[in-house]
PDB file of N, CA and C in Angstrom:
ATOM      1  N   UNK A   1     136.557  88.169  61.750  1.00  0.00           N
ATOM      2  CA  UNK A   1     136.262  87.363  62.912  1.00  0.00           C
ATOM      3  C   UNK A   1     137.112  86.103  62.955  1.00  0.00           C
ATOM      4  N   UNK A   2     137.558  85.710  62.048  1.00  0.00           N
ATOM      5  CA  UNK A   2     138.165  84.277  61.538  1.00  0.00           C
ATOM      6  C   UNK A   2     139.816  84.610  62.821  1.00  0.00           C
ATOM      7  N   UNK A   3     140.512  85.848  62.529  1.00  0.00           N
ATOM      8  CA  UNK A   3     141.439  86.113  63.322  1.00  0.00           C
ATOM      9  C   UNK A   3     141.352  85.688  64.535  1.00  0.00           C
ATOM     10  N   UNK A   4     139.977  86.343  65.458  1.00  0.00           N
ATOM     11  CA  UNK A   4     139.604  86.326  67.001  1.00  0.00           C
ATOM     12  C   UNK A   4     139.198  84.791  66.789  1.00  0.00           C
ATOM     13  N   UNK A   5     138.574  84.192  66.152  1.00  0.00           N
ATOM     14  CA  UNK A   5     138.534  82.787  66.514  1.00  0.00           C
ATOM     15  C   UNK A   5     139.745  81.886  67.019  1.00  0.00           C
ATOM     16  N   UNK A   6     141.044  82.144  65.791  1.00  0.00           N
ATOM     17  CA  UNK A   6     142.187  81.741  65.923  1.00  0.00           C
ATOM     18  C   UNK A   6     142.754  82.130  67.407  1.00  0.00           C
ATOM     19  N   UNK A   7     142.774  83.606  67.604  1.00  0.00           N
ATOM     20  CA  UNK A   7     142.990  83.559  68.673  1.00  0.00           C
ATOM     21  C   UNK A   7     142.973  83.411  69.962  1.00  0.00           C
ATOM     22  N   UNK A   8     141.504  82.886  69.947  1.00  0.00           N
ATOM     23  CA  UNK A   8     140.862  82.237  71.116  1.00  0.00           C
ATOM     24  C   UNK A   8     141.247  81.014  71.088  1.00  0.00           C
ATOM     25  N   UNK A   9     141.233  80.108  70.545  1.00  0.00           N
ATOM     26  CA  UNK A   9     141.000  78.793  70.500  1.00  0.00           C
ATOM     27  C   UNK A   9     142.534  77.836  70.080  1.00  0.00           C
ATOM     28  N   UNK A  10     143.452  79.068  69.086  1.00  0.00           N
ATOM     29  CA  UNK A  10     144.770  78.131  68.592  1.00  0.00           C
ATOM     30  C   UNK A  10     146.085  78.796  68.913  1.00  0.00           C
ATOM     31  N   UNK A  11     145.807  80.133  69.071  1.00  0.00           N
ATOM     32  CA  UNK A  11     147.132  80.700  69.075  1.00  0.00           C
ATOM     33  C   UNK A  11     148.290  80.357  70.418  1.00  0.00           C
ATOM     34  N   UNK A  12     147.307  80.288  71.975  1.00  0.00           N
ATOM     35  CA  UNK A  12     147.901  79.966  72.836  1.00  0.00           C
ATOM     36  C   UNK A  12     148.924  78.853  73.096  1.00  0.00           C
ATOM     37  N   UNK A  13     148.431  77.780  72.606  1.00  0.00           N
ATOM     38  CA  UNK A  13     149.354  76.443  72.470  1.00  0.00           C
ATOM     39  C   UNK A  13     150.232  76.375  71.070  1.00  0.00           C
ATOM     40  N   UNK A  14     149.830  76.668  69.900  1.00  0.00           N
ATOM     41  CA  UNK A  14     150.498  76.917  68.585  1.00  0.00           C
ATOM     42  C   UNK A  14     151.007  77.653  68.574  1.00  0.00           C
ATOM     43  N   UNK A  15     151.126  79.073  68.990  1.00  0.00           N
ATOM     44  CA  UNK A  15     151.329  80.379  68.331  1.00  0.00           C
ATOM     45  C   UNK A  15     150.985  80.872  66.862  1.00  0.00           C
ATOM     46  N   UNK A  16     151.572  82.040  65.935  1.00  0.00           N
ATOM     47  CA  UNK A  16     150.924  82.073  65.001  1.00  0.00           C
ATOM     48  C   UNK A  16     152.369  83.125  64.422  1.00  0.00           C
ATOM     49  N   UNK A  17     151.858  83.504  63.201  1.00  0.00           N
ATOM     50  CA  UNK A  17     152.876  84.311  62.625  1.00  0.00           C
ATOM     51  C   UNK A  17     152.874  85.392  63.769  1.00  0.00           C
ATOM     52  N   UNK A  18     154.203  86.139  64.174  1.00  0.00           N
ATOM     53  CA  UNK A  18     154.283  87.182  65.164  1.00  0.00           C
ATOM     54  C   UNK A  18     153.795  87.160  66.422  1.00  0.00           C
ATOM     55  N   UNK A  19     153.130  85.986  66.590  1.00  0.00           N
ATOM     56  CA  UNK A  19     152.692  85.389  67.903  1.00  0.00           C
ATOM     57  C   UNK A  19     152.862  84.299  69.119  1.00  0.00           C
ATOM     58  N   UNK A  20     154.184  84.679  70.042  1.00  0.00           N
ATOM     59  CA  UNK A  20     154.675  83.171  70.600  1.00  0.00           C
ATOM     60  C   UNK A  20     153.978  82.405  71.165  1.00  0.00           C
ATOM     61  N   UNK A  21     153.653  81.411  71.719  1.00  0.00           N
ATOM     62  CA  UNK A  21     153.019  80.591  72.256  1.00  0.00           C
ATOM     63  C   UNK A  21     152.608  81.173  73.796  1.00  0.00           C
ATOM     64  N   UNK A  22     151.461  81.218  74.721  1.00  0.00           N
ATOM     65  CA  UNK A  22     151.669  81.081  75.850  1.00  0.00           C
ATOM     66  C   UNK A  22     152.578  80.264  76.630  1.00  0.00           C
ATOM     67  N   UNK A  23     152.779  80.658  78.024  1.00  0.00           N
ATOM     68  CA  UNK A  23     153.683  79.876  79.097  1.00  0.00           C
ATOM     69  C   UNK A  23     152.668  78.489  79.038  1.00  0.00           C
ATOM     70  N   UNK A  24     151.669  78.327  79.009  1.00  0.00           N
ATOM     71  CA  UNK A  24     150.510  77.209  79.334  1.00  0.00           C
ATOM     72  C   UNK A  24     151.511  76.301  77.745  1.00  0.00           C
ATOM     73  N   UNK A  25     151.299  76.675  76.403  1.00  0.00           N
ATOM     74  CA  UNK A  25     151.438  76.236  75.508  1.00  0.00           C
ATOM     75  C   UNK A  25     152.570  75.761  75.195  1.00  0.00           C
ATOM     76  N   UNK A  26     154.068  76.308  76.025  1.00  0.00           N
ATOM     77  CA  UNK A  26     155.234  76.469  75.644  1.00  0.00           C
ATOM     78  C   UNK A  26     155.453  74.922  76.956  1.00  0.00           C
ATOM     79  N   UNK A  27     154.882  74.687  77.737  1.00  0.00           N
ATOM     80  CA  UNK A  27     155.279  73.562  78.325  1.00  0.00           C
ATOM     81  C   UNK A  27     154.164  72.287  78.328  1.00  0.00           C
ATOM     82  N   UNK A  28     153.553  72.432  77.351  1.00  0.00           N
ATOM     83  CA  UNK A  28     152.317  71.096  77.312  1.00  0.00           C
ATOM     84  C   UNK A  28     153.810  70.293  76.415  1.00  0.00           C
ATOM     85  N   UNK A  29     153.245  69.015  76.546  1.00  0.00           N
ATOM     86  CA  UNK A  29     154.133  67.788  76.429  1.00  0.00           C
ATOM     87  C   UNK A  29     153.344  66.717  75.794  1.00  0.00           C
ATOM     88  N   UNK A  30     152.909  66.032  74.555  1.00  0.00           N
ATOM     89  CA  UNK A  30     154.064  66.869  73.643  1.00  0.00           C
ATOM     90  C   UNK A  30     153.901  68.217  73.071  1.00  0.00           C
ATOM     91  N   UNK A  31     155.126  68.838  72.471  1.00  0.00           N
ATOM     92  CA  UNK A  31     154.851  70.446  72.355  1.00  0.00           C
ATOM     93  C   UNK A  31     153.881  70.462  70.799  1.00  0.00           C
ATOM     94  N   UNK A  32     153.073  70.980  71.290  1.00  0.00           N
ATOM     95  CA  UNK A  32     152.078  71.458  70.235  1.00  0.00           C
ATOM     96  C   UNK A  32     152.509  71.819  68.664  1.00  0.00           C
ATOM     97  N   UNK A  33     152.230  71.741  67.750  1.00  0.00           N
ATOM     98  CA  UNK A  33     152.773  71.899  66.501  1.00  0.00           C
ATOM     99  C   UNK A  33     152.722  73.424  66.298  1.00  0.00           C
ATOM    100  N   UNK A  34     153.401  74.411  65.316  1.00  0.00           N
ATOM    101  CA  UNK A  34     153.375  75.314  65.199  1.00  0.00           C
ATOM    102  C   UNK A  34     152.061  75.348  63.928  1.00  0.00           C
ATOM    103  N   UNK A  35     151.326  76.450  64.097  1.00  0.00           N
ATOM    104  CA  UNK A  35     150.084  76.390  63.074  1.00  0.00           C
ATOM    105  C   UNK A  35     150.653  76.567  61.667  1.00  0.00           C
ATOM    106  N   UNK A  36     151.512  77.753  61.370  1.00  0.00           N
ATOM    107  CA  UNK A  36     151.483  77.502  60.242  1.00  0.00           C
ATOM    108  C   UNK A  36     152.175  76.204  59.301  1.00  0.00           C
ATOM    109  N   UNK A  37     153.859  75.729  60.633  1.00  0.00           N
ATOM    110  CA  UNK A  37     154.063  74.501  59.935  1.00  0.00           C
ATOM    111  C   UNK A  37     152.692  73.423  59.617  1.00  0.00           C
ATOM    112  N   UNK A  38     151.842  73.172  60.519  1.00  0.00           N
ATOM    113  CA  UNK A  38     150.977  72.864  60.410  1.00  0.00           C
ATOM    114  C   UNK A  38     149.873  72.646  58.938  1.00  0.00           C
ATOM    115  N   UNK A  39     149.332  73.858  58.859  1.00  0.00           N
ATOM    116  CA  UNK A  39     148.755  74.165  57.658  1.00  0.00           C
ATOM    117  C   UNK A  39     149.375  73.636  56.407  1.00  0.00           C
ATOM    118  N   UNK A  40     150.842  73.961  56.628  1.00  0.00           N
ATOM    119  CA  UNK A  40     151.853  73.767  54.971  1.00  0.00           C
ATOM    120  C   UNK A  40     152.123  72.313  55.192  1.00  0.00           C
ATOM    121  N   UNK A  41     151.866  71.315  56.344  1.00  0.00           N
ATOM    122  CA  UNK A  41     152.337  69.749  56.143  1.00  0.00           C
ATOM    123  C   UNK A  41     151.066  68.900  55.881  1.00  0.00           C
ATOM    124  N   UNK A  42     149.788  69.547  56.316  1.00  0.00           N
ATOM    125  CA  UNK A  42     148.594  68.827  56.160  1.00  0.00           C
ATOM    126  C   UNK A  42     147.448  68.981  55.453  1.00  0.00           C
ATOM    127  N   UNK A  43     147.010  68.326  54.894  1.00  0.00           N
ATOM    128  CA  UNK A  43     145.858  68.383  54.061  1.00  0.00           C
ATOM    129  C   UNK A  43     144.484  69.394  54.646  1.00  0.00           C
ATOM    130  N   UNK A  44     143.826  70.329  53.670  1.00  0.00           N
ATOM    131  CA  UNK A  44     142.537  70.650  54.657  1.00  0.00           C
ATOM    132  C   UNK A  44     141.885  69.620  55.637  1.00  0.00           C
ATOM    133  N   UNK A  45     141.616  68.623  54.789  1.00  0.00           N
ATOM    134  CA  UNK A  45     141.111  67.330  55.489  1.00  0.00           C
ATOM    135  C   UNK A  45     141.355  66.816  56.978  1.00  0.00           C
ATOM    136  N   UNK A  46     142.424  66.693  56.668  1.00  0.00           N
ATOM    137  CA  UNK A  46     143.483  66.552  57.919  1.00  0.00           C
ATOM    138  C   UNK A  46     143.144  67.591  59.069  1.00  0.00           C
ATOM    139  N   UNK A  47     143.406  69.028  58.580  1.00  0.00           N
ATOM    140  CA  UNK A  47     142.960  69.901  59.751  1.00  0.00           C
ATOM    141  C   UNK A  47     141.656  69.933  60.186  1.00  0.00           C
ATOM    142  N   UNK A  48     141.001  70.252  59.239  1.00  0.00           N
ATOM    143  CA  UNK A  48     139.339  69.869  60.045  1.00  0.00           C
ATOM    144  C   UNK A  48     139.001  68.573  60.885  1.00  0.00           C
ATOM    145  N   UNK A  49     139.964  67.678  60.662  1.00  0.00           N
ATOM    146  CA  UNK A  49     139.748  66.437  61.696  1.00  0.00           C
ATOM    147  C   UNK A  49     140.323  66.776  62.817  1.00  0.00           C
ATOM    148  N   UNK A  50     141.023  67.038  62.855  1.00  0.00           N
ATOM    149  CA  UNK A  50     142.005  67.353  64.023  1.00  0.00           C
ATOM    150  C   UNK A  50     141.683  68.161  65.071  1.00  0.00           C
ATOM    151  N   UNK A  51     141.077  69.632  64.330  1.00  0.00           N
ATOM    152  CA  UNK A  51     140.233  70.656  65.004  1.00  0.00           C
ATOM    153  C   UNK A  51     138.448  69.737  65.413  1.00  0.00           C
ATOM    154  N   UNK A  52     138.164  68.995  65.036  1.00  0.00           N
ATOM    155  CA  UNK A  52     136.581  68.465  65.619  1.00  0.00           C
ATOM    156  C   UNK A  52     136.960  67.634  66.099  1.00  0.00           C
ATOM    157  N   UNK A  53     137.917  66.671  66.065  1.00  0.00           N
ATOM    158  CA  UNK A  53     137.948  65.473  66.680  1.00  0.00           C
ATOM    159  C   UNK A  53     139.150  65.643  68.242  1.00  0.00           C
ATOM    160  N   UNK A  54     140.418  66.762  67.821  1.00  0.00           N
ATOM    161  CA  UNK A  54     141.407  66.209  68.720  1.00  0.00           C
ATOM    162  C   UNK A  54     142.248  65.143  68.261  1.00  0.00           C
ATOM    163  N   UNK A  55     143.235  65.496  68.559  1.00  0.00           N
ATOM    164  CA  UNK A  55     144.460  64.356  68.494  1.00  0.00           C
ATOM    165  C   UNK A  55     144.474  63.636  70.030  1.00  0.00           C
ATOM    166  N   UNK A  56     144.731  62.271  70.157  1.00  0.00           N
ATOM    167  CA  UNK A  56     144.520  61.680  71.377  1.00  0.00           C
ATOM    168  C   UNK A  56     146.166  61.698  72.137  1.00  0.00           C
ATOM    169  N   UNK A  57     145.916  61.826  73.916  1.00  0.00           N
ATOM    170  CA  UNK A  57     147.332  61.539  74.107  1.00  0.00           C
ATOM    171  C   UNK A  57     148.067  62.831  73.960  1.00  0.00           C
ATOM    172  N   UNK A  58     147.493  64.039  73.235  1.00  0.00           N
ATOM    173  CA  UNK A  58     148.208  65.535  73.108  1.00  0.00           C
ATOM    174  C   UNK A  58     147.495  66.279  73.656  1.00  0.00           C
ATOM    175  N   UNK A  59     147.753  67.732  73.795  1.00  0.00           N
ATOM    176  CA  UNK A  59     147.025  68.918  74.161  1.00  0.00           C
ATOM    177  C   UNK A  59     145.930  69.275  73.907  1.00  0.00           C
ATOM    178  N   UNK A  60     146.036  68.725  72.595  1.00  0.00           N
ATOM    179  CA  UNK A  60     145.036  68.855  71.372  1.00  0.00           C
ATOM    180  C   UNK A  60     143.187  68.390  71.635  1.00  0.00           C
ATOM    181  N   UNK A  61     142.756  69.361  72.246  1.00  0.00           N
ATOM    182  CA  UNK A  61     141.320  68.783  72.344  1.00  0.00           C
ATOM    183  C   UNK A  61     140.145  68.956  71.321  1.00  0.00           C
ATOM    184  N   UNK A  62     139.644  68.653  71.763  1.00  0.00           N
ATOM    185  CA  UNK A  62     138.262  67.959  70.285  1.00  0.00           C
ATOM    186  C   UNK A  62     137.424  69.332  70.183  1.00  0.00           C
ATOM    187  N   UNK A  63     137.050  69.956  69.127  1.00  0.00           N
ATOM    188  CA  UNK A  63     136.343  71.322  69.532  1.00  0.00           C
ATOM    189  C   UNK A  63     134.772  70.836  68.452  1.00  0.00           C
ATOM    190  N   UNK A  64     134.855  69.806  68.197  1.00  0.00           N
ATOM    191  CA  UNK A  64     133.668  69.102  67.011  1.00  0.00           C
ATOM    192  C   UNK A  64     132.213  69.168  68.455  1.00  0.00           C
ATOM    193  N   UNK A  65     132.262  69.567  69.570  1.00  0.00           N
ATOM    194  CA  UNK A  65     131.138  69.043  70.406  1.00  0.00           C
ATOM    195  C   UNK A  65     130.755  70.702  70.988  1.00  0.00           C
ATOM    196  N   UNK A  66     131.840  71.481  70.771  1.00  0.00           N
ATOM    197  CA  UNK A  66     131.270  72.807  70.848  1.00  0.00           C
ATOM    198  C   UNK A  66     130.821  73.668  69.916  1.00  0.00           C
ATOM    199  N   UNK A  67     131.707  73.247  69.005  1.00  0.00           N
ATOM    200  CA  UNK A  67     131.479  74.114  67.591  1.00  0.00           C
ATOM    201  C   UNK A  67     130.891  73.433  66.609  1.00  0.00           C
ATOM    202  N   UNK A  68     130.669  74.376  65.655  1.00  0.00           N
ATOM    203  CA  UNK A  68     130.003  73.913  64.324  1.00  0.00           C
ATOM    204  C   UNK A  68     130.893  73.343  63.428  1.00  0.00           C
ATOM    205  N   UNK A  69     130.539  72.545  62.337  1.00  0.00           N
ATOM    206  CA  UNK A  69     131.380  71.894  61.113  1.00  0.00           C
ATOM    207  C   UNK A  69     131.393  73.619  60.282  1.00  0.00           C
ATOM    208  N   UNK A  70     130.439  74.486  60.539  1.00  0.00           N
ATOM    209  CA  UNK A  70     131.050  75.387  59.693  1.00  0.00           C
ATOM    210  C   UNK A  70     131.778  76.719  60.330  1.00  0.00           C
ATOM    211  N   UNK A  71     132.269  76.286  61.779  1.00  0.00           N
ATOM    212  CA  UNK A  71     132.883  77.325  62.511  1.00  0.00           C
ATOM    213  C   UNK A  71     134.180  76.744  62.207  1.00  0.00           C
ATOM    214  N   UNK A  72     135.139  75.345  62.168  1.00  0.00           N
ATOM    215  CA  UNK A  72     135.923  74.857  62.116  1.00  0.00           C
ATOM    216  C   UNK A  72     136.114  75.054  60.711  1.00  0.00           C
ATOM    217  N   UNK A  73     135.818  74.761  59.949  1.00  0.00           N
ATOM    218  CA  UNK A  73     135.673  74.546  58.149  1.00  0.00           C
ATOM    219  C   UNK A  73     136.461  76.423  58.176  1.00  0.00           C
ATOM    220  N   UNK A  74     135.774  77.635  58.758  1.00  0.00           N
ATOM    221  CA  UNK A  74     136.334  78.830  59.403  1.00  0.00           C
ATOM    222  C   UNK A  74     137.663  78.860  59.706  1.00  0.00           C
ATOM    223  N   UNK A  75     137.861  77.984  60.371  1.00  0.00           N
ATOM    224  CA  UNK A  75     139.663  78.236  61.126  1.00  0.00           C
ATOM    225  C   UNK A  75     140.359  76.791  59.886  1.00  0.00           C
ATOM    226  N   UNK A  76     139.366  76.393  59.665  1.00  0.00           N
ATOM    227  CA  UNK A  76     140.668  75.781  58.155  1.00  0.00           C
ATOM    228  C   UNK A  76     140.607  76.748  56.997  1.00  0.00           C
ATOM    229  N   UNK A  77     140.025  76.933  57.069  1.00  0.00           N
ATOM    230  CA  UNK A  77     139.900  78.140  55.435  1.00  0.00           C
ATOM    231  C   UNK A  77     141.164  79.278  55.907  1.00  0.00           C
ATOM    232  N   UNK A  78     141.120  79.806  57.652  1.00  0.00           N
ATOM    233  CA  UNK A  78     142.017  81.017  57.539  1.00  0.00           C
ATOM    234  C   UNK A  78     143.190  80.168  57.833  1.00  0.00           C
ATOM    235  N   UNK A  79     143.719  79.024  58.442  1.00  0.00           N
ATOM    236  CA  UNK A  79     144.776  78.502  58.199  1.00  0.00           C
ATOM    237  C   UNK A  79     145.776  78.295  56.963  1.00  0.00           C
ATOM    238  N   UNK A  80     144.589  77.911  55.787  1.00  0.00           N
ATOM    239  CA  UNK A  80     145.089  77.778  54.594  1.00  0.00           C
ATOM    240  C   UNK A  80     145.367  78.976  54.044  1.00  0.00           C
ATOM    241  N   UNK A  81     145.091  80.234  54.845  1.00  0.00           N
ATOM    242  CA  UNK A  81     145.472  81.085  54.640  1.00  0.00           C
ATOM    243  C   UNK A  81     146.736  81.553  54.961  1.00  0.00           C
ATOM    244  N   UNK A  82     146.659  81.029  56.099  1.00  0.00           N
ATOM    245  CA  UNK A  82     148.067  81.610  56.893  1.00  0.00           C
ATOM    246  C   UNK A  82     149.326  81.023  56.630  1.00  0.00           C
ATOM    247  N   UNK A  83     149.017  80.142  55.766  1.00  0.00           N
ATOM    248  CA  UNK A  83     150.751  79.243  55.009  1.00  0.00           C
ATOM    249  C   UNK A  83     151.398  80.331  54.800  1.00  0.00           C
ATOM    250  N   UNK A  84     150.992  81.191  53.988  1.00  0.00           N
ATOM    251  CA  UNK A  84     151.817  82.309  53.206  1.00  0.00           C
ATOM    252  C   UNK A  84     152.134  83.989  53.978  1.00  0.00           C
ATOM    253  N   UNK A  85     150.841  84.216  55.091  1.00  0.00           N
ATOM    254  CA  UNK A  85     151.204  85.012  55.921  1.00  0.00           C
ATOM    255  C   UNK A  85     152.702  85.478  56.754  1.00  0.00           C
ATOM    256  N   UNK A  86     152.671  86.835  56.588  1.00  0.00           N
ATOM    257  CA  UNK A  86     154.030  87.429  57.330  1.00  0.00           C
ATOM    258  C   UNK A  86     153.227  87.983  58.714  1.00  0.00           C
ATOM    259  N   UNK A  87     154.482  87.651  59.687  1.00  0.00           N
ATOM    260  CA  UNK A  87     153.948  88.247  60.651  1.00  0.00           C
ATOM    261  C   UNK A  87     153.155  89.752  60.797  1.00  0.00           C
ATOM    262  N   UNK A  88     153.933  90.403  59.936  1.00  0.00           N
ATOM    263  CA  UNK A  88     153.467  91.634  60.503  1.00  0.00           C
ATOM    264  C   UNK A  88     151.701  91.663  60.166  1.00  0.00           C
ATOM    265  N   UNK A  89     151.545  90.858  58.833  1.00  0.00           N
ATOM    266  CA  UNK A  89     150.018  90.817  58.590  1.00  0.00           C
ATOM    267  C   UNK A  89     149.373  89.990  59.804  1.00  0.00           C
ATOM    268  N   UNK A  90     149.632  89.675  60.018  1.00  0.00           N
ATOM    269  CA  UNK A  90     148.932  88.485  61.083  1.00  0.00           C
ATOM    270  C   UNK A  90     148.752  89.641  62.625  1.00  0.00           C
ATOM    271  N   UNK A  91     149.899  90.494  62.629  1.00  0.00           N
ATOM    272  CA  UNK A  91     149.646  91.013  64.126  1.00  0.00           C
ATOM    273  C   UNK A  91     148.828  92.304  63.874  1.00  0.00           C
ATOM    274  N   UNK A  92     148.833  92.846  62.387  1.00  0.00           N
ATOM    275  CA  UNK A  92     147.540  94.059  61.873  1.00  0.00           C
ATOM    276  C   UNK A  92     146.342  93.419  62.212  1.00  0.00           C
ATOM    277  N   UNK A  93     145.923  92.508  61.499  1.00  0.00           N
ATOM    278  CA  UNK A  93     144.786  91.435  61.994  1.00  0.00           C
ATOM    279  C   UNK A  93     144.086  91.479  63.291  1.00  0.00           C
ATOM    280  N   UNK A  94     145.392  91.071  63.605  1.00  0.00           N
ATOM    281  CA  UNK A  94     144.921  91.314  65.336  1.00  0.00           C
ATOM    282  C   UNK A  94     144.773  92.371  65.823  1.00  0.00           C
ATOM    283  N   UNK A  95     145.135  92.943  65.374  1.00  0.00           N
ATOM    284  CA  UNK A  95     144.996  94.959  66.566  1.00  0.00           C
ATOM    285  C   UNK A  95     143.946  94.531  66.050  1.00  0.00           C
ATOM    286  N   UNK A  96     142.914  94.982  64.536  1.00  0.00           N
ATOM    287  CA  UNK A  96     142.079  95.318  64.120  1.00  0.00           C
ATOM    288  C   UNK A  96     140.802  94.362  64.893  1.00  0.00           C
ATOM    289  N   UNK A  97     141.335  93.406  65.207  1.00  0.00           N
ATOM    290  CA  UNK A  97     139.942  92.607  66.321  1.00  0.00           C
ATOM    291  C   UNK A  97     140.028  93.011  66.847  1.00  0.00           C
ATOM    292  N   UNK A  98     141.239  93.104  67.928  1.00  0.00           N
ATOM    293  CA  UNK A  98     141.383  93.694  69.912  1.00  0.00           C
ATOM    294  C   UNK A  98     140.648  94.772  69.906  1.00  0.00           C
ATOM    295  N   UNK A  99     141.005  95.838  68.701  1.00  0.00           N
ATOM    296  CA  UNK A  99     140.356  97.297  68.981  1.00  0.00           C
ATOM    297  C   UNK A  99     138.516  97.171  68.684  1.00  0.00           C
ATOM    298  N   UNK A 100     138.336  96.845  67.954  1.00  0.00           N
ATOM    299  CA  UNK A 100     136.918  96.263  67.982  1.00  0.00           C
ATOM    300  C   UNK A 100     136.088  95.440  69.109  1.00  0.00           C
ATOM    301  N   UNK A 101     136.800  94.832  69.036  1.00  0.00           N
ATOM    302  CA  UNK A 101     136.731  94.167  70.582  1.00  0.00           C
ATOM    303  C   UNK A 101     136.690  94.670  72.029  1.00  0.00           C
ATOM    304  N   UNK A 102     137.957  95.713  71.912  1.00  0.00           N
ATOM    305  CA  UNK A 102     137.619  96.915  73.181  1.00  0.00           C
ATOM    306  C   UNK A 102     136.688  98.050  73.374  1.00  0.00           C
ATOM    307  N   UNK A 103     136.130  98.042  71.769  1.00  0.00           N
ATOM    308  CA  UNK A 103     135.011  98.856  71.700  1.00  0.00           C
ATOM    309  C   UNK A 103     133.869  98.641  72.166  1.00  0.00           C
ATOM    310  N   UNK A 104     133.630  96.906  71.585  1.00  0.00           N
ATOM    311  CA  UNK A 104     131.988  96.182  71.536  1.00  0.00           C
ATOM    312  C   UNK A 104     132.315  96.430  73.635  1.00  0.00           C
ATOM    313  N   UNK A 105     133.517  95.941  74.132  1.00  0.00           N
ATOM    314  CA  UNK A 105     133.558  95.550  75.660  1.00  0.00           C
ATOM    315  C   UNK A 105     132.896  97.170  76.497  1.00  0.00           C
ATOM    316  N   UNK A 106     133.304  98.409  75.790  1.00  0.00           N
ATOM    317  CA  UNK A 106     133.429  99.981  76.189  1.00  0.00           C
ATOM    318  C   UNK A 106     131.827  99.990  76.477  1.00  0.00           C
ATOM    319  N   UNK A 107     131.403  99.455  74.632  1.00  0.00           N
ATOM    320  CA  UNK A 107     130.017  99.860  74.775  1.00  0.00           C
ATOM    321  C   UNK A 107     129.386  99.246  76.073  1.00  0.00           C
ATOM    322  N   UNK A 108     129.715  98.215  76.204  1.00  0.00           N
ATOM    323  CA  UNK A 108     128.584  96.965  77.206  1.00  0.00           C
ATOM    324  C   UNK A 108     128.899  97.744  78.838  1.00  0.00           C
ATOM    325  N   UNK A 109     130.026  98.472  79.224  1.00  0.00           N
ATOM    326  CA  UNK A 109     130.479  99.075  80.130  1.00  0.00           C
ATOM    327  C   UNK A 109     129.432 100.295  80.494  1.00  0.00           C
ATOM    328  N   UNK A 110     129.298 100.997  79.419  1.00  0.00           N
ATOM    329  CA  UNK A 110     128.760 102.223  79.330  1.00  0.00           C
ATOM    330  C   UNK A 110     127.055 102.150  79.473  1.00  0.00           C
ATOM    331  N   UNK A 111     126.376 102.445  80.918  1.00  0.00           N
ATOM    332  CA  UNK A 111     125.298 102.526  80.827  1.00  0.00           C
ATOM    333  C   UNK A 111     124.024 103.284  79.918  1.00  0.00           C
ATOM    334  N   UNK A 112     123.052 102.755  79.123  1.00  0.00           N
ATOM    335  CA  UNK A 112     122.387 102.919  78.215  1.00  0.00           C
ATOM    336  C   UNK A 112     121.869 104.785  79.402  1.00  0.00           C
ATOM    337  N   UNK A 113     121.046 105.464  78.673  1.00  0.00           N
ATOM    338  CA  UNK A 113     120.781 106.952  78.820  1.00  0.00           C
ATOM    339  C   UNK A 113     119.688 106.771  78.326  1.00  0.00           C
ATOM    340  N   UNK A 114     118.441 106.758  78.931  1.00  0.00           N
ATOM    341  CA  UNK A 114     116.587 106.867  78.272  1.00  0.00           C
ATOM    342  C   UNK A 114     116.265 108.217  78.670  1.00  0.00           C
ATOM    343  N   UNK A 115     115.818 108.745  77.638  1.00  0.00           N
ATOM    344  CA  UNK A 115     115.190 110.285  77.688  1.00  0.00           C
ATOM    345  C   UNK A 115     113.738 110.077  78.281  1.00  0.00           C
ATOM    346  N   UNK A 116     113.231 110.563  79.067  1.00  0.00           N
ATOM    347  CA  UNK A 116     111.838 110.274  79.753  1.00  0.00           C
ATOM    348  C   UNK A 116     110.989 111.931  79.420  1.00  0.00           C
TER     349      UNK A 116
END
């Protein structure tokens, strides 16, 4: 789940290993940091502030008022993961949510069947 978080919430403006930035992300001003440079220049510390609080004056908005200290503490743990990540792991990752994801969406599509 740690993947689909990332990719909801960081990949668009950052991008990620094997992942370019959106058109939205590729012209915010100033340009958004890349995540993994990211991860490898800053302290955990550092990122969990950044992710709850927002950087002021950037793209960068505060996610501490939607989310939990242990949903964020989540996307720093897989960041500190992703220093060392190769793309191609990072875009397996991802199928393996999307397709799960297109499943949980199939099921909710597919009207339930009661035997009477």
């Amino acid at each position: 789940m740690k993947v689909s978080i990332i990719n909801e919430m960081c990949v668009g403006c950052h991008g990620a290993p094997g992942a370019e930035r959106s058109e939205i992300g590729r012209r915010l001003h100033p340009h958004e940091s890349n995540l993994t440079r990211s991860a490898k220049e800053l302290e955990p510390a550092e990122l969990f502030w950044a992710v709850k609080n927002g950087i002021e004056s950037t793209g960068m908005p505060a996610f501490g008022s939607a989310h939990s200290d242990m949903k964020i503490l989540t996307i720093v743990a897989f960041l500190e993961k992703m220093k060392d990540m190769k793309p191609r792991e990072h875009i397996a990752m991802r199928k393996v949510i999307d397709n799960k994801e297109h499943k949980n969406m199939k099921a909710m599509d597919t009207p339930s069947r009661k035997k009477i």
